[in-house]
PDB file of N, CA and C in Angstrom:
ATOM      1  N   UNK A   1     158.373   4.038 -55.436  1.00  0.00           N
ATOM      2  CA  UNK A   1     158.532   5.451 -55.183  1.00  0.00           C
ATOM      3  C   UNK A   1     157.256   6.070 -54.612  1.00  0.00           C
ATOM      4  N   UNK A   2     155.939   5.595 -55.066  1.00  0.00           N
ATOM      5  CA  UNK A   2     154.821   6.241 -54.791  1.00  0.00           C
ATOM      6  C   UNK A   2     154.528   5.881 -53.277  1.00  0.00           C
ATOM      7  N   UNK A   3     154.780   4.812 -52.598  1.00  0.00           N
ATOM      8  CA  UNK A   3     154.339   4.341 -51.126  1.00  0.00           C
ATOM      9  C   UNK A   3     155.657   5.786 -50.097  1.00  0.00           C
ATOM     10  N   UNK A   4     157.303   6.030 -50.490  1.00  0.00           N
ATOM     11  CA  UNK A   4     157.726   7.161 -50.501  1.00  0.00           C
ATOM     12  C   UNK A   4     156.154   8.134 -50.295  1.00  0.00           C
ATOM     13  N   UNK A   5     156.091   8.788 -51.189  1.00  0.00           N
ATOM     14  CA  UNK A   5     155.118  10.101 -51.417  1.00  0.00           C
ATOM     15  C   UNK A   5     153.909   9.686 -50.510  1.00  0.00           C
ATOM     16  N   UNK A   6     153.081   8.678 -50.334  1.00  0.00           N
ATOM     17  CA  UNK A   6     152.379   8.514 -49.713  1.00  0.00           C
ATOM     18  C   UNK A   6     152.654   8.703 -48.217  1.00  0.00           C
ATOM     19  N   UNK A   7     153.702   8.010 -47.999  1.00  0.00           N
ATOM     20  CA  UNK A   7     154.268   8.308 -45.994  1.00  0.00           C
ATOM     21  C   UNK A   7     154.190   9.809 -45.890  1.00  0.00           C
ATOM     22  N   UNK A   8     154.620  11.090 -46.786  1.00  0.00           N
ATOM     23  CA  UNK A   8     155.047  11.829 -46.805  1.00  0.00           C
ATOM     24  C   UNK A   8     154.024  12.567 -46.153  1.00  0.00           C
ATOM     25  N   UNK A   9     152.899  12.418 -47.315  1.00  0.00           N
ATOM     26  CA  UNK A   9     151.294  13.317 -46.584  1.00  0.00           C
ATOM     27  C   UNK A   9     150.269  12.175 -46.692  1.00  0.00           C
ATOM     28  N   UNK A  10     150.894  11.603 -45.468  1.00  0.00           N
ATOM     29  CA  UNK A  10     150.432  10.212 -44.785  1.00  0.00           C
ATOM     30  C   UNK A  10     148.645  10.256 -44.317  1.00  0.00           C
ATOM     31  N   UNK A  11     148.619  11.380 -43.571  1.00  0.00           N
ATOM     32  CA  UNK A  11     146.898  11.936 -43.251  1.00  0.00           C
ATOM     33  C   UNK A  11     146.169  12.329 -44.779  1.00  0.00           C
ATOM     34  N   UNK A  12     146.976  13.073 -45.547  1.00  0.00           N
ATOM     35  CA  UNK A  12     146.030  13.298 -46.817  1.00  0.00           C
ATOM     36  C   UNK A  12     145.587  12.088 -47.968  1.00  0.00           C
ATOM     37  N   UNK A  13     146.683  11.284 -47.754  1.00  0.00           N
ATOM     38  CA  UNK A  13     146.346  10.457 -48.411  1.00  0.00           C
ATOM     39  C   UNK A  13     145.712   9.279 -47.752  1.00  0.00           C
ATOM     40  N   UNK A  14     145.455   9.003 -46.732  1.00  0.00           N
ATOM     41  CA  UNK A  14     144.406   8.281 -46.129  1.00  0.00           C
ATOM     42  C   UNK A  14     142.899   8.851 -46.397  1.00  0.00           C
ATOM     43  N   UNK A  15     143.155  10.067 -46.244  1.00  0.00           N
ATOM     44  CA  UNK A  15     141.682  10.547 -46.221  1.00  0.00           C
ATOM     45  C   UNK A  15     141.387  10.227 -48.252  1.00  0.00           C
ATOM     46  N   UNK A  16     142.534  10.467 -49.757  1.00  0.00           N
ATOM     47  CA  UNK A  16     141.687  10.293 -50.286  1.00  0.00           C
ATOM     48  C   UNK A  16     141.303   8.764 -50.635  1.00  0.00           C
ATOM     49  N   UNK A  17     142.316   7.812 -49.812  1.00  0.00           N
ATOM     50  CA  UNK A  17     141.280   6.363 -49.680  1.00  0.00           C
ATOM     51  C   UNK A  17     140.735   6.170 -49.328  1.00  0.00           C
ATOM     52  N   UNK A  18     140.318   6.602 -48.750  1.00  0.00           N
ATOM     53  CA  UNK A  18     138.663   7.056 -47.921  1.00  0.00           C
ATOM     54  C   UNK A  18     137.767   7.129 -49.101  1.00  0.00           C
ATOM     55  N   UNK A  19     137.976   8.597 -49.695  1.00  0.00           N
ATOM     56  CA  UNK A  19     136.959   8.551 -50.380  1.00  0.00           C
ATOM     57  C   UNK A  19     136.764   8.018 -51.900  1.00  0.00           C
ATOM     58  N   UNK A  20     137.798   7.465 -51.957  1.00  0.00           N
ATOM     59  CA  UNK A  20     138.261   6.575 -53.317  1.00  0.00           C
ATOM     60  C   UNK A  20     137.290   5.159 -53.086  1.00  0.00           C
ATOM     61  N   UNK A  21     137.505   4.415 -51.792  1.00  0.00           N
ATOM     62  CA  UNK A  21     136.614   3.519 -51.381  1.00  0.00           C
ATOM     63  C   UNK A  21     135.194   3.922 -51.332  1.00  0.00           C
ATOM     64  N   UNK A  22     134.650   5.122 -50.568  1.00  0.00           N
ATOM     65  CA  UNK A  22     133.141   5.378 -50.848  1.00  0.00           C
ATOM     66  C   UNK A  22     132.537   5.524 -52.192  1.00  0.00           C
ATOM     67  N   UNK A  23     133.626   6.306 -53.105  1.00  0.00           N
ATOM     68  CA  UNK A  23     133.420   6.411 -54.678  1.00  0.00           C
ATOM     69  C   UNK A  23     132.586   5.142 -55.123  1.00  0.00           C
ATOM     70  N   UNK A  24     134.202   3.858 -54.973  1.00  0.00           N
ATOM     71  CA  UNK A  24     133.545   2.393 -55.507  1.00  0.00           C
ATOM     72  C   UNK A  24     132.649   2.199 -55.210  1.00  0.00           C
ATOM     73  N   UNK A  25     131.921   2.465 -53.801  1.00  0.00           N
ATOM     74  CA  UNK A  25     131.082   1.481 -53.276  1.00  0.00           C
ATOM     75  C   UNK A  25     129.564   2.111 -53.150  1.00  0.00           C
ATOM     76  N   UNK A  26     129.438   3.794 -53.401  1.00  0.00           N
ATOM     77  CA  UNK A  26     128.274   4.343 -53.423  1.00  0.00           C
ATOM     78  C   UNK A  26     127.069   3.843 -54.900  1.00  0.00           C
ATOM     79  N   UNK A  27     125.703   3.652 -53.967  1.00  0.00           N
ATOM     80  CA  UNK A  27     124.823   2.970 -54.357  1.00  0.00           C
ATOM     81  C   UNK A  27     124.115   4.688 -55.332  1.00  0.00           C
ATOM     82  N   UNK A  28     124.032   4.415 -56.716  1.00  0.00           N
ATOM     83  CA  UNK A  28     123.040   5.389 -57.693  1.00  0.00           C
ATOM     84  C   UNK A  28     122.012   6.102 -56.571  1.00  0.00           C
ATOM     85  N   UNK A  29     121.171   5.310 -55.629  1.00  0.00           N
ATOM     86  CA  UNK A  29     120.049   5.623 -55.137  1.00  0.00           C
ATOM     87  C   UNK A  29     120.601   6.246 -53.919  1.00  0.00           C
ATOM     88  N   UNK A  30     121.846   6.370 -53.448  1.00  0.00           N
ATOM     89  CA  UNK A  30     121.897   6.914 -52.445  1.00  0.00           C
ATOM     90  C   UNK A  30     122.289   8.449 -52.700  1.00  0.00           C
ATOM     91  N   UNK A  31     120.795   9.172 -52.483  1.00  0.00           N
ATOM     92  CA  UNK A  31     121.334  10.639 -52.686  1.00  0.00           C
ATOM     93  C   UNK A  31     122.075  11.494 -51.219  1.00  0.00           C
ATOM     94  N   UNK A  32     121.951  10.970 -50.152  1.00  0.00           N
ATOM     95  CA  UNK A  32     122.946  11.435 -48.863  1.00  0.00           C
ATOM     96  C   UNK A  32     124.315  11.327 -48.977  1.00  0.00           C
ATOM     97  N   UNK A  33     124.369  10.022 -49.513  1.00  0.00           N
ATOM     98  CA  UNK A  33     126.172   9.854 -49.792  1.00  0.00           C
ATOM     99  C   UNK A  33     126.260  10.357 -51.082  1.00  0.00           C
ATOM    100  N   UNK A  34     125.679  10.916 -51.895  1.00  0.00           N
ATOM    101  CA  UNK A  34     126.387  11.124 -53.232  1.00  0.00           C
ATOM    102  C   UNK A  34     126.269  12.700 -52.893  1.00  0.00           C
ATOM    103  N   UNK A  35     125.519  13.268 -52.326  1.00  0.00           N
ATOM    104  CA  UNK A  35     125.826  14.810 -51.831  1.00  0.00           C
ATOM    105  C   UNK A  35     126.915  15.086 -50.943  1.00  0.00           C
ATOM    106  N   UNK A  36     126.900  14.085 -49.946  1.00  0.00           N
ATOM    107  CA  UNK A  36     128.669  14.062 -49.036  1.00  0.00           C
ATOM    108  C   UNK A  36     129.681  14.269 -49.494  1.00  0.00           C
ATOM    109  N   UNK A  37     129.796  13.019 -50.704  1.00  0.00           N
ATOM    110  CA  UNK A  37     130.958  12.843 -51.583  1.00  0.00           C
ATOM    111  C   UNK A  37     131.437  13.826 -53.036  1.00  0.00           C
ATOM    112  N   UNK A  38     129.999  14.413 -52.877  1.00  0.00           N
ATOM    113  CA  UNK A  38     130.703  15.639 -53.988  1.00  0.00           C
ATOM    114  C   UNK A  38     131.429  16.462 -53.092  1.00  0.00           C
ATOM    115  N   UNK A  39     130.599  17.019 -51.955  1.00  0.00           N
ATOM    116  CA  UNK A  39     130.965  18.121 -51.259  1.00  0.00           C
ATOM    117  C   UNK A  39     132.607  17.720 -50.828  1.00  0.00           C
ATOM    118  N   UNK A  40     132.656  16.307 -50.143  1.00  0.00           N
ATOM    119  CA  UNK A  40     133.981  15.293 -49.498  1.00  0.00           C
ATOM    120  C   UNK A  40     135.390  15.311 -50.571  1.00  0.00           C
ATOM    121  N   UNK A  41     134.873  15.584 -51.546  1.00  0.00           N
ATOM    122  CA  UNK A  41     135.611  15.428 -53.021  1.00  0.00           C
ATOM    123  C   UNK A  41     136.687  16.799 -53.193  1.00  0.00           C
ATOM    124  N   UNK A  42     135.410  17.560 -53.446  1.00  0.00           N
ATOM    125  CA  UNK A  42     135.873  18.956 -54.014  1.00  0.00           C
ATOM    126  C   UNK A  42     136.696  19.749 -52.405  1.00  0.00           C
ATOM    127  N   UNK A  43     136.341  19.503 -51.429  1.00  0.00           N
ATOM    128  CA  UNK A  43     137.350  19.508 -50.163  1.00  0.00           C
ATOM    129  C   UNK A  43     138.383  19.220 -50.294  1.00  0.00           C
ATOM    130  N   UNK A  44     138.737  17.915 -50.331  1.00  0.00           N
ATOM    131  CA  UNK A  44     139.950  17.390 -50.418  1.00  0.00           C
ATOM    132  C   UNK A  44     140.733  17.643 -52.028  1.00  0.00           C
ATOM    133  N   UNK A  45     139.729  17.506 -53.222  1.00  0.00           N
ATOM    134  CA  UNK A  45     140.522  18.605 -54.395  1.00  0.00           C
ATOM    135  C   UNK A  45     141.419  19.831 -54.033  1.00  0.00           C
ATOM    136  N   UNK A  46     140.796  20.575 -53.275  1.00  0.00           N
ATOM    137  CA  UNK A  46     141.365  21.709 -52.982  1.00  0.00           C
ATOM    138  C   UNK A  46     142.866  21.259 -52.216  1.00  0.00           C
ATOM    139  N   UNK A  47     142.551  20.751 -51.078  1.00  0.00           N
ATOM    140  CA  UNK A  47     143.520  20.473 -50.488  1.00  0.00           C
ATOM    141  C   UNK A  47     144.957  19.852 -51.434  1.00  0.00           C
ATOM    142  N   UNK A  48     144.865  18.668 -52.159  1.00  0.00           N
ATOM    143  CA  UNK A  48     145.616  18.295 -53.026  1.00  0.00           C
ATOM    144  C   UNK A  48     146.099  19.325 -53.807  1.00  0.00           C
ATOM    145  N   UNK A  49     145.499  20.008 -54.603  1.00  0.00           N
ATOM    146  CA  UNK A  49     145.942  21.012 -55.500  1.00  0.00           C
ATOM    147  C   UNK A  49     147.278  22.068 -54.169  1.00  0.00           C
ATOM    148  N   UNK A  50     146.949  22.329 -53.232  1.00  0.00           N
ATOM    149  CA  UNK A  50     147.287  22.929 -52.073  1.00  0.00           C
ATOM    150  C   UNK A  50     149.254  22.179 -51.809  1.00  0.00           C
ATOM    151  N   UNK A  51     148.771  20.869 -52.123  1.00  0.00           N
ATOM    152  CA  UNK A  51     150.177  19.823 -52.170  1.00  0.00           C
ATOM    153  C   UNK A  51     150.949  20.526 -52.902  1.00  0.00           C
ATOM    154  N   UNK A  52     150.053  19.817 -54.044  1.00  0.00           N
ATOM    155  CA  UNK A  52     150.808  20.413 -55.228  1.00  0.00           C
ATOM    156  C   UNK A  52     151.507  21.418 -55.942  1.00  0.00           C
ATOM    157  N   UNK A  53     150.962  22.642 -54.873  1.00  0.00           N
ATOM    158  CA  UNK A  53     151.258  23.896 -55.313  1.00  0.00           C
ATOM    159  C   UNK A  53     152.802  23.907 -54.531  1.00  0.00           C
ATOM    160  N   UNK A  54     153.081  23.062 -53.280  1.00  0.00           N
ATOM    161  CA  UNK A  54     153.775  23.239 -52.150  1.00  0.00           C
ATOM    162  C   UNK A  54     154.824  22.286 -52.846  1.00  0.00           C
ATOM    163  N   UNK A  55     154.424  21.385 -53.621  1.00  0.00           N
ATOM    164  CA  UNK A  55     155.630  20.360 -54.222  1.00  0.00           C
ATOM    165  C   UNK A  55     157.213  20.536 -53.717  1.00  0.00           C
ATOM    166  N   UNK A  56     157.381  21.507 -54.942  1.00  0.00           N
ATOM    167  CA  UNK A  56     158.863  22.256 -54.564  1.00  0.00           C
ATOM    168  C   UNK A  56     159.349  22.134 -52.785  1.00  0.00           C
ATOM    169  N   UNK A  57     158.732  22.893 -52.058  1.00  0.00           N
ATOM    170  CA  UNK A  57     159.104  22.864 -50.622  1.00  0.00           C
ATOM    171  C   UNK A  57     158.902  21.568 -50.006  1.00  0.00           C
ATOM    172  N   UNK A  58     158.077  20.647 -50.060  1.00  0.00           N
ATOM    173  CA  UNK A  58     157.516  19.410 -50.110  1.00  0.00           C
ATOM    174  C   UNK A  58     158.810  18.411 -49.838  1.00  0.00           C
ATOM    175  N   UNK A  59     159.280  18.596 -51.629  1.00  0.00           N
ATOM    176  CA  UNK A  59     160.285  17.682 -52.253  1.00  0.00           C
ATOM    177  C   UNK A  59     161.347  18.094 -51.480  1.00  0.00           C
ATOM    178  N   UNK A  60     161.637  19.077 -51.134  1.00  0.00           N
ATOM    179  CA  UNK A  60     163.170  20.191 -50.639  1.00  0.00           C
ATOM    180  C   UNK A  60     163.534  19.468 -49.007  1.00  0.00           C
ATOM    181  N   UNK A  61     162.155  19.381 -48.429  1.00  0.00           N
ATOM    182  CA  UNK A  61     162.451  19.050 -47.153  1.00  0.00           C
ATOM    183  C   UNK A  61     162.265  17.626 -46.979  1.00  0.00           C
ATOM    184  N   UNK A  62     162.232  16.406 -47.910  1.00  0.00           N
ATOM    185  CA  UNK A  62     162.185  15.211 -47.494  1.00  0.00           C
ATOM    186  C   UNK A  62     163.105  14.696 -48.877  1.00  0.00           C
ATOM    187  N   UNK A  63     163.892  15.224 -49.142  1.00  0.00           N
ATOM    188  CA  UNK A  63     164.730  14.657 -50.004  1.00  0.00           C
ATOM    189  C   UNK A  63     164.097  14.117 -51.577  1.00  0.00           C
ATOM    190  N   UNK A  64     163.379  14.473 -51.788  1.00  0.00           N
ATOM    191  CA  UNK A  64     163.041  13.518 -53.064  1.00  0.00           C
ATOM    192  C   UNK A  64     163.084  14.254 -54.601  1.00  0.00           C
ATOM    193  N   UNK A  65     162.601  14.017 -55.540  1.00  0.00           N
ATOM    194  CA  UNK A  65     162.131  14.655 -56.748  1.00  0.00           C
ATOM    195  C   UNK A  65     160.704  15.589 -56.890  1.00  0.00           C
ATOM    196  N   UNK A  66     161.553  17.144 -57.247  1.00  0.00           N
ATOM    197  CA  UNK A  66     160.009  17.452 -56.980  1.00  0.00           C
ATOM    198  C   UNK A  66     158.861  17.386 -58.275  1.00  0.00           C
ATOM    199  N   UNK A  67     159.901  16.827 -59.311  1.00  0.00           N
ATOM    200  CA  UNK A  67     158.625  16.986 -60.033  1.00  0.00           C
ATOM    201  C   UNK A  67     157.634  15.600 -60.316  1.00  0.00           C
ATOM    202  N   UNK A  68     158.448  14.453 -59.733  1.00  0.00           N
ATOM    203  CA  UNK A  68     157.646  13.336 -60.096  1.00  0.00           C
ATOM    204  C   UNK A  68     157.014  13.481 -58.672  1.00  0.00           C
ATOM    205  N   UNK A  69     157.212  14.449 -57.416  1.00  0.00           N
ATOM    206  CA  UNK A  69     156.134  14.416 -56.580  1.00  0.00           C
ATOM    207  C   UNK A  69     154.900  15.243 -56.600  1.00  0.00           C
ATOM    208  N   UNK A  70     155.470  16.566 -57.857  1.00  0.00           N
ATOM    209  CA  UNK A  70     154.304  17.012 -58.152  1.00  0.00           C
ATOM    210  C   UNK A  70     153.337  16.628 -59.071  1.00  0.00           C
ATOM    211  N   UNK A  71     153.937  15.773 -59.821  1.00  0.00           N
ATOM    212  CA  UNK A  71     153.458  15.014 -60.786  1.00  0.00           C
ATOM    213  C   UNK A  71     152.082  13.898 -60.060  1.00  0.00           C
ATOM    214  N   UNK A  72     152.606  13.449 -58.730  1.00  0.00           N
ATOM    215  CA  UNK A  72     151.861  12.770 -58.235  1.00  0.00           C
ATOM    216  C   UNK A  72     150.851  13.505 -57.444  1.00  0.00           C
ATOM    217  N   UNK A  73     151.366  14.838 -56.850  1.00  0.00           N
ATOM    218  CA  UNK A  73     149.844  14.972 -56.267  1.00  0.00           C
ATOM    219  C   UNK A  73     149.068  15.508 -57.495  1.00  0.00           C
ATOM    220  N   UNK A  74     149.141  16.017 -58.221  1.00  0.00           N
ATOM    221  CA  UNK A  74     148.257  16.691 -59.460  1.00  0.00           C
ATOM    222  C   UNK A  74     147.921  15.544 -60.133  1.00  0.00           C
ATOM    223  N   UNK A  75     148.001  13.971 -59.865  1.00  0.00           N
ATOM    224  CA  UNK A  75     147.142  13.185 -60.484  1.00  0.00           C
ATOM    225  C   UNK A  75     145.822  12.598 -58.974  1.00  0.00           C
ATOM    226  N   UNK A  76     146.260  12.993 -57.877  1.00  0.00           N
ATOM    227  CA  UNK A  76     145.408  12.338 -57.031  1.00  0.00           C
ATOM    228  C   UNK A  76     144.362  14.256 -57.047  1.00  0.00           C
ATOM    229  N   UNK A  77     144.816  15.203 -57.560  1.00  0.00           N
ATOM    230  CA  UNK A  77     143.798  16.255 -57.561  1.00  0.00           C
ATOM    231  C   UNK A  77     142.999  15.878 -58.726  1.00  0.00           C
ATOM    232  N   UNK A  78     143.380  15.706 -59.615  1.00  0.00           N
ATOM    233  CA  UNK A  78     142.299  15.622 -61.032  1.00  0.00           C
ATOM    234  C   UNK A  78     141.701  14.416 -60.699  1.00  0.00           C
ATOM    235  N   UNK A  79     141.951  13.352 -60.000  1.00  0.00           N
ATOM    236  CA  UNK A  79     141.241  12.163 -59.818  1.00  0.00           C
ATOM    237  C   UNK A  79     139.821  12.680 -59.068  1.00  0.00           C
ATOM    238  N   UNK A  80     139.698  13.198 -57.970  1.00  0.00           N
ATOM    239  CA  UNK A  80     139.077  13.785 -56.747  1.00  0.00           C
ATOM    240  C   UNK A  80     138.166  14.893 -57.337  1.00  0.00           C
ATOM    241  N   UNK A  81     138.811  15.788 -58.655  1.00  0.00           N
ATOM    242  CA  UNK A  81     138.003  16.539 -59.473  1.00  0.00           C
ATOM    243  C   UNK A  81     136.815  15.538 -60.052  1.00  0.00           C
ATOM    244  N   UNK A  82     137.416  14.789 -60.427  1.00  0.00           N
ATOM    245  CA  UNK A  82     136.600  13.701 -61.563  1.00  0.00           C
ATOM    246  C   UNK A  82     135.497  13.404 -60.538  1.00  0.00           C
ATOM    247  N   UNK A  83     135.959  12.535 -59.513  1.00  0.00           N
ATOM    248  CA  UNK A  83     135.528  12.465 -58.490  1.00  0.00           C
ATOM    249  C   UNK A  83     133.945  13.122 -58.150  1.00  0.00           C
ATOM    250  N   UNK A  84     134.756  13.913 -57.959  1.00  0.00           N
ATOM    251  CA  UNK A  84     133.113  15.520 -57.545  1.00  0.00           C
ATOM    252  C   UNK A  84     132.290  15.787 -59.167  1.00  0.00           C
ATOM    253  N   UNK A  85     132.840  15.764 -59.988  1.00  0.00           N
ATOM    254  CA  UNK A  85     132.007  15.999 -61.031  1.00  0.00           C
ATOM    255  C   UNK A  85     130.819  15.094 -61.430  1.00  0.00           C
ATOM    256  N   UNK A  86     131.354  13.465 -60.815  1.00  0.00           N
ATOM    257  CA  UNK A  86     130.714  12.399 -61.563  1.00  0.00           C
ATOM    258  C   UNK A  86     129.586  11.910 -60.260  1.00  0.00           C
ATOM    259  N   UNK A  87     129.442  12.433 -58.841  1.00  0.00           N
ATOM    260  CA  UNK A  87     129.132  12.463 -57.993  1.00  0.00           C
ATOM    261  C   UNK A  87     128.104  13.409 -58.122  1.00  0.00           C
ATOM    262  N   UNK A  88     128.302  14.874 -58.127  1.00  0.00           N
ATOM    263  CA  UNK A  88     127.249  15.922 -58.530  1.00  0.00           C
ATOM    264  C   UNK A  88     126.196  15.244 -59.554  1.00  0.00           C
ATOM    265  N   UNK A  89     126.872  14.996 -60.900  1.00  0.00           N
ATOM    266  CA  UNK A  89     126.028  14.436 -61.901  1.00  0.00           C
ATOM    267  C   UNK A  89     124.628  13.286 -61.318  1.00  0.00           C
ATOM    268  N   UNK A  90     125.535  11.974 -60.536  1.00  0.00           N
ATOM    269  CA  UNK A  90     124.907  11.097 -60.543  1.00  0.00           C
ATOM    270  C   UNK A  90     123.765  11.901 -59.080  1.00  0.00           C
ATOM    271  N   UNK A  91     124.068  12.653 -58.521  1.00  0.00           N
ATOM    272  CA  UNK A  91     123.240  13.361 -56.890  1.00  0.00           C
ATOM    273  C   UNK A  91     121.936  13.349 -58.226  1.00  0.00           C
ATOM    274  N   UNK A  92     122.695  14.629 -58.734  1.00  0.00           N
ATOM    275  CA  UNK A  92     121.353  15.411 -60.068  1.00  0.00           C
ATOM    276  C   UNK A  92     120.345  14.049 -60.604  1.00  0.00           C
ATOM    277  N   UNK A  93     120.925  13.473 -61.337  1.00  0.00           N
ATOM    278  CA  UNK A  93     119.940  12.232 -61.561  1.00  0.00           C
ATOM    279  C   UNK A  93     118.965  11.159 -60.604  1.00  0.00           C
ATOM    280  N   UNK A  94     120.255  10.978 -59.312  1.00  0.00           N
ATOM    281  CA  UNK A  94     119.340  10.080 -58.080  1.00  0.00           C
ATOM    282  C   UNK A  94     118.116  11.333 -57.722  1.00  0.00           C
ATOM    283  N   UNK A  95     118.077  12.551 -57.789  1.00  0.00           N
ATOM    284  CA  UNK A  95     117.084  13.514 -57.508  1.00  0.00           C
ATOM    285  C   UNK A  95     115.887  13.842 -58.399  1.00  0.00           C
ATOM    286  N   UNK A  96     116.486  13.726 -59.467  1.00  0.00           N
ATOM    287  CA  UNK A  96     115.465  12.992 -60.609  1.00  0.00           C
ATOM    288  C   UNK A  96     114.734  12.079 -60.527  1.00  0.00           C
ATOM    289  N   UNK A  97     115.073  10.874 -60.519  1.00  0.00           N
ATOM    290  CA  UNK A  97     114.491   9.731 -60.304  1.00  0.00           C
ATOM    291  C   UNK A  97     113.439   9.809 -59.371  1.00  0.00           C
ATOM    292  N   UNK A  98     114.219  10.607 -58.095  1.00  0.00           N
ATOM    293  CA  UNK A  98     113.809  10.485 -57.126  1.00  0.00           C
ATOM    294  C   UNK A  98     112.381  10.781 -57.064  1.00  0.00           C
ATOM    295  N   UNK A  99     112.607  12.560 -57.495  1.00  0.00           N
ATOM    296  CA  UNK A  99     111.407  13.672 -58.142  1.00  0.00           C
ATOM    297  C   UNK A  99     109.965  12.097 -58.808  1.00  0.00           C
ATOM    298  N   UNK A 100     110.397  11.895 -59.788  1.00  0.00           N
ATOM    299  CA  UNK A 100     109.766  11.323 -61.234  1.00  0.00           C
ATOM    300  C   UNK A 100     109.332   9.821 -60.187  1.00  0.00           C
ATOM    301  N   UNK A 101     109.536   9.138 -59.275  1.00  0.00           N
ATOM    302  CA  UNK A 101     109.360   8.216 -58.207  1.00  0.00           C
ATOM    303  C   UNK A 101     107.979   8.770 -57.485  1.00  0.00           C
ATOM    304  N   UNK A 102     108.239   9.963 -56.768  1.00  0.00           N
ATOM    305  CA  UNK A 102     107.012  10.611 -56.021  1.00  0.00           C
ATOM    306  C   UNK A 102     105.891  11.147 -56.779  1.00  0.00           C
ATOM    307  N   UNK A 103     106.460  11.579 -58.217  1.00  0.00           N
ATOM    308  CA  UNK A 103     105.171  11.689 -59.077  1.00  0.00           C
ATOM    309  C   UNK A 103     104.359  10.575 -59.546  1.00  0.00           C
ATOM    310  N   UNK A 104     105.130   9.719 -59.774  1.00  0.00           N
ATOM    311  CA  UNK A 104     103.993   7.978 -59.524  1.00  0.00           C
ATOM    312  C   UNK A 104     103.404   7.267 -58.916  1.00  0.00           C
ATOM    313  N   UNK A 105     103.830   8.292 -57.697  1.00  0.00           N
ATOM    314  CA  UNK A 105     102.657   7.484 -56.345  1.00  0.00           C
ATOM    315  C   UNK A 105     101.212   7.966 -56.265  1.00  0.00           C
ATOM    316  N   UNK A 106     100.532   6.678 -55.786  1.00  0.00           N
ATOM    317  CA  UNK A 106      99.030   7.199 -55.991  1.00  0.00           C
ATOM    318  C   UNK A 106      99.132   7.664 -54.432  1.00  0.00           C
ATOM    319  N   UNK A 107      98.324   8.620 -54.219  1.00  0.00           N
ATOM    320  CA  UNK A 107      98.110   9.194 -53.118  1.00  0.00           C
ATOM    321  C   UNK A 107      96.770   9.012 -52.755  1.00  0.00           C
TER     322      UNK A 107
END
């Protein structure tokens, strides 16, 4: 049923494997991509929630169930929330480090 919902908002959901893949694969030390991917996150949060709100009309015009399709985008929004939260966090700390790195250099 879910590959269904996926064809449906075929561009949105490419984009959040997109950033589902950068998620996995971003390095602690990289504070450029972990500032992208909050910002990349909470973008596309919005957007999802945006699905979700549309479900009903969504479901109406492609035949399906609307609540196990709203059901599904409101788990790829809270994912993408999580997403941006755990991204911000880790930015805050790689900037730390970062900070507490340049204070140990002898100059």
């Amino acid at each position: 049923m879910k590959s269904d919902f996926e064809q449906i908002v075929k561009d949105d959901f490419e984009q959040y494997k997109d950033i589902s893949r950068r998620f996995r694969d971003v390095q602690m030390e990289n504070c450029a991509e972990l500032k992208a991917l909050t910002t990349d996150s909470w973008l596309l949060a919005t957007r999802w929630s945006e699905i979700q709100s549309l479900a009903s009309k969504i479901a109406q015009e492609n035949g399906i169930n609307k609540t196990d399709f709203g059901t599904w985008a409101y788990q790829k929004y809270r994912q993408l929330q999580e997403m941006h939260i755990t991204c911000r966090s880790w930015y805050r700390l790689a900037k730390e480090d970062e900070r507490t790195l340049k204070g140990l250099e002898i100059v």
